[in-house]
C-alpha atoms as a PDB file:
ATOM      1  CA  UNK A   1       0.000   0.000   0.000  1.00  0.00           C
ATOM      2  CA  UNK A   2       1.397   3.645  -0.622  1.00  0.00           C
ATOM      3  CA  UNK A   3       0.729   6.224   2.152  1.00  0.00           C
ATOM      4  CA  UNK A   4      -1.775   7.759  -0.184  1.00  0.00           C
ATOM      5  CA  UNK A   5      -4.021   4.473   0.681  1.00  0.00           C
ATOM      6  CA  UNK A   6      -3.837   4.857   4.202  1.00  0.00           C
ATOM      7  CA  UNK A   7      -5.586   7.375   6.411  1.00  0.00           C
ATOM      8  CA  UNK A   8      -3.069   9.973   7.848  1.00  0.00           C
ATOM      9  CA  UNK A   9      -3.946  10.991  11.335  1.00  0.00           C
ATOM     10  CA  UNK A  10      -2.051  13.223  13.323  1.00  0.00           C
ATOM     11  CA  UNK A  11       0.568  11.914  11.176  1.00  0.00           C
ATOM     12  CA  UNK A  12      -0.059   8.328  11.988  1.00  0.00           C
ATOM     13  CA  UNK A  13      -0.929   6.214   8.454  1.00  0.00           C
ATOM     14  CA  UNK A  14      -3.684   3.814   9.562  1.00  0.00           C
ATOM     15  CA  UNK A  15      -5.189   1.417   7.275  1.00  0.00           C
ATOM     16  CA  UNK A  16      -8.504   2.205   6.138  1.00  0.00           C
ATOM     17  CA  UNK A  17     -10.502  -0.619   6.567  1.00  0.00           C
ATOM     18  CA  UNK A  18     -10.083  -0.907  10.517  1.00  0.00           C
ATOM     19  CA  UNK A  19      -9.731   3.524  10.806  1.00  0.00           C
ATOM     20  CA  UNK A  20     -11.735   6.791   9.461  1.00  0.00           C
ATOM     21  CA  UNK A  21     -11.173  10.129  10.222  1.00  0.00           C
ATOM     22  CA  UNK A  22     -14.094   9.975  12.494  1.00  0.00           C
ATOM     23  CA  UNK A  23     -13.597   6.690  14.162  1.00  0.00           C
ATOM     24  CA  UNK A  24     -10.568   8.158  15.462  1.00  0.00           C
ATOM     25  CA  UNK A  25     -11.719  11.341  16.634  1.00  0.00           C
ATOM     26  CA  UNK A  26     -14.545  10.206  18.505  1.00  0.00           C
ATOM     27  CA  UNK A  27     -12.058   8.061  19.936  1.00  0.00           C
ATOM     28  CA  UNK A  28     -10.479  11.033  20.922  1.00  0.00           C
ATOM     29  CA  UNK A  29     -13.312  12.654  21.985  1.00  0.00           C
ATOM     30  CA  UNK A  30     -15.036   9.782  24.004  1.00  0.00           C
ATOM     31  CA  UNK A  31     -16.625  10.200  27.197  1.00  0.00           C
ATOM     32  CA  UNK A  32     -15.442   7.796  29.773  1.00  0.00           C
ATOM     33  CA  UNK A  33     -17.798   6.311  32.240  1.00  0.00           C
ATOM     34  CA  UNK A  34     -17.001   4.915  35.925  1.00  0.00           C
ATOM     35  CA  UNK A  35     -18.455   1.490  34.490  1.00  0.00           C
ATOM     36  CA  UNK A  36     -16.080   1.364  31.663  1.00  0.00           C
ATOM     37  CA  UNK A  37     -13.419  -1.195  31.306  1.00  0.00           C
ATOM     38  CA  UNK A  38     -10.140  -1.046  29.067  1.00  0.00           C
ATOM     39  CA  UNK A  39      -7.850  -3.693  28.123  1.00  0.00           C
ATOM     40  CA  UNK A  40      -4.605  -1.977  26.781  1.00  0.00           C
ATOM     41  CA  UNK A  41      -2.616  -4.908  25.379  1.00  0.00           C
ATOM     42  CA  UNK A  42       0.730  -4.591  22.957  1.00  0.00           C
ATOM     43  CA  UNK A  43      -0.217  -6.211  19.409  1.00  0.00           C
ATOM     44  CA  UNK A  44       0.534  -9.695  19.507  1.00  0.00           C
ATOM     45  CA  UNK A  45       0.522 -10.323  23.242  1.00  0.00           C
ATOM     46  CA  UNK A  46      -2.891 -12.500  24.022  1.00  0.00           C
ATOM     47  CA  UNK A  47      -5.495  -9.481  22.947  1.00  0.00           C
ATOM     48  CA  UNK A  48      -8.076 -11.915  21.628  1.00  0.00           C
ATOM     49  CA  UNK A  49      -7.666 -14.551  24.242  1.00  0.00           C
ATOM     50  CA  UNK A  50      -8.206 -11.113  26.742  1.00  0.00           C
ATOM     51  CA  UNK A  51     -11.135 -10.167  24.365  1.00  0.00           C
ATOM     52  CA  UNK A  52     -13.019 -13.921  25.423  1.00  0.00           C
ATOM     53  CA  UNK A  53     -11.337 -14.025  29.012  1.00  0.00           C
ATOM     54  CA  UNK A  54     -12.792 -10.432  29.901  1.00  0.00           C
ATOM     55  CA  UNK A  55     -16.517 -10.733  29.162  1.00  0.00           C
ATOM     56  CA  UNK A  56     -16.266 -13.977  31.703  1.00  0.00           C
ATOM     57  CA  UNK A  57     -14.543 -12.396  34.310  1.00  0.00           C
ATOM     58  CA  UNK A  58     -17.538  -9.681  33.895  1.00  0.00           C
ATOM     59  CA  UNK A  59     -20.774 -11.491  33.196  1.00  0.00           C
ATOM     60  CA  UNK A  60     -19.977 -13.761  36.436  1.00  0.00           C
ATOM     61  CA  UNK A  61     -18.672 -16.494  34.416  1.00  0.00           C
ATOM     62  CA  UNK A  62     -21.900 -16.309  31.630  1.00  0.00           C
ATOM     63  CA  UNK A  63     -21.037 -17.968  28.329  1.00  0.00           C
ATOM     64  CA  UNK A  64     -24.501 -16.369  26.491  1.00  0.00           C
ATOM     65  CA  UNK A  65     -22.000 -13.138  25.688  1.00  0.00           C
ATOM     66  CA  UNK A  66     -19.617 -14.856  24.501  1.00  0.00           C
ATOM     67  CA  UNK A  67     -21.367 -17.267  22.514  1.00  0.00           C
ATOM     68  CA  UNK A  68     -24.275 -15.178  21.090  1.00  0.00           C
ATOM     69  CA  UNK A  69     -22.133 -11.919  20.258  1.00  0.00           C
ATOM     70  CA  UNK A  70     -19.178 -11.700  17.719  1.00  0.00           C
ATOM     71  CA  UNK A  71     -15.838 -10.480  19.023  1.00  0.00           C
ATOM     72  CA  UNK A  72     -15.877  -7.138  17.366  1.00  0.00           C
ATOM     73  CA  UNK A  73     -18.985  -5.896  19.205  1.00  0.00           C
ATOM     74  CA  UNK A  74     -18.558  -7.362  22.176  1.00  0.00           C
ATOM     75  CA  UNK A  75     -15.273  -5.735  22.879  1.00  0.00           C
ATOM     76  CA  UNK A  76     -14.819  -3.132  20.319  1.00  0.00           C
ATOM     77  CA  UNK A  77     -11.664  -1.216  19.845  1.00  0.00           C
ATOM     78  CA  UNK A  78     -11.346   1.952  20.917  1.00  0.00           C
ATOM     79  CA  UNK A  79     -10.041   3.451  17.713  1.00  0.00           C
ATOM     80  CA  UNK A  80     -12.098   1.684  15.045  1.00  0.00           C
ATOM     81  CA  UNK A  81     -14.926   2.220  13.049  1.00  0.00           C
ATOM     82  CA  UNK A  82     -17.217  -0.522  14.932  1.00  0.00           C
ATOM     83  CA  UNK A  83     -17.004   1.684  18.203  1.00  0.00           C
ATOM     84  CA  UNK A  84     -19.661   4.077  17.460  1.00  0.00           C
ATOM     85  CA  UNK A  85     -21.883   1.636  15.920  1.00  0.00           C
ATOM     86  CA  UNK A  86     -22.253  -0.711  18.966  1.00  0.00           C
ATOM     87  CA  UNK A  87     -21.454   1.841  21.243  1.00  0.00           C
ATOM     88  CA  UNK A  88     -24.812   2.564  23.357  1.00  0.00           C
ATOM     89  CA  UNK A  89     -25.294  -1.211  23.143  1.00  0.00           C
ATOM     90  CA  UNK A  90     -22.905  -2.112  25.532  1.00  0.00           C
ATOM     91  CA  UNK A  91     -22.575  -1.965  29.639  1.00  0.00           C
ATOM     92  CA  UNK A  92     -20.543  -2.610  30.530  1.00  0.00           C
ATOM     93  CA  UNK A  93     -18.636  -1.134  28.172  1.00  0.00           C
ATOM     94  CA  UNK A  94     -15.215  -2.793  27.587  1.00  0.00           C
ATOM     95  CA  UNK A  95     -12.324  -1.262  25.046  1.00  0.00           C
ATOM     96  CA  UNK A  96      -9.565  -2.504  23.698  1.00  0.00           C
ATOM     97  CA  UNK A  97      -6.649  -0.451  22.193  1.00  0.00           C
ATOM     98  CA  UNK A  98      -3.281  -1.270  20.338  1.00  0.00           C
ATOM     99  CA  UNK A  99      -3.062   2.114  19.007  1.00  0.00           C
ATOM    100  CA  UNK A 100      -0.110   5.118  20.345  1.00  0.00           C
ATOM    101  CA  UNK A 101      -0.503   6.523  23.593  1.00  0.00           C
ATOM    102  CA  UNK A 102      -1.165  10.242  21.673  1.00  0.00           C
ATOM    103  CA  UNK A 103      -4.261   9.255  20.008  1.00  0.00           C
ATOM    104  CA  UNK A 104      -6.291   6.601  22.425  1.00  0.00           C
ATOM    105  CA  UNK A 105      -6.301   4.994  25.702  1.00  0.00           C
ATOM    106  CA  UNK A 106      -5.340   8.305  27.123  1.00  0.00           C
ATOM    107  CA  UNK A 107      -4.441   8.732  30.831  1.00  0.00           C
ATOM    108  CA  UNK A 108      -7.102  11.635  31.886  1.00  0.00           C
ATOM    109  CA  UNK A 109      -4.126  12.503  34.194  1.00  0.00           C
ATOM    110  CA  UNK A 110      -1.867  13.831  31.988  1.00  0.00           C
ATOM    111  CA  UNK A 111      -2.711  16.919  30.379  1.00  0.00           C
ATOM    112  CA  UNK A 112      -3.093  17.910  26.785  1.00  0.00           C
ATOM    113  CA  UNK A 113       0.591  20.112  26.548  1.00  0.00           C
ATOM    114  CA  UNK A 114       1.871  16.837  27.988  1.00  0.00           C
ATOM    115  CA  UNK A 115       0.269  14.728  25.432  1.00  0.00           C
ATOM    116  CA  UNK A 116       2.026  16.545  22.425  1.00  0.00           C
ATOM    117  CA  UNK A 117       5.150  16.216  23.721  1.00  0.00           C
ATOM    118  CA  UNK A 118       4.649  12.290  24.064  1.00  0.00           C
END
């Protein structure tokens, strides 16, 4: 793929099947509820086996989640497009993220000015 293909965010190339301009900023701009849970795993590491483990752990050890609900809207990715499809559909809400520190999965605690220098 050339970097024409891809959508440039923030200077990030992102493919665009998985990322939109808008996916990503109302990842950015997403409203975090006490309720919420986020599973912040490196690519690679166990993030699907998390993605089945999680909704367990949560629904008390119910299998009806994870058997009558497919992976991506059960535990949709912060940054992609399925997010704010599913979105009001799930509680609790559980997120996953891969993506850079700067654009998701933000610690509330650090401030924006410390955020661009990241």
């Amino acid at each position: 793929m050339t970097s024409t293909q891809y959508v440039n965010y923030q200077g990030y190339l992102l493919p665009p099947l998985a990322h939109t301009k808008e996916s990503l900023e109302f990842a950015e701009n997403f409203s975090v509820e006490d309720t919420d849970v986020f599973a912040v795993t490196f690519p690679k590491s166990g993030t699907v086996w998390m993605q089945e483990i999680l909704p367990l752990i949560l629904n008390s050890g119910d299998l009806t989640p994870v058997q009558t609900i497919p992976n991506w809207d059960r535990t949709p990715w912060l940054e992609e497009t399925r997010l704010s499809i599913v979105v009001d559909q799930l509680k609790p809400l559980e997120r996953w993220c891969h993506i850079f520190s700067t654009l998701s999965c933000q610690n509330p605690s650090i401030s924006p000015r410390q955020r661009s220098s990241m």
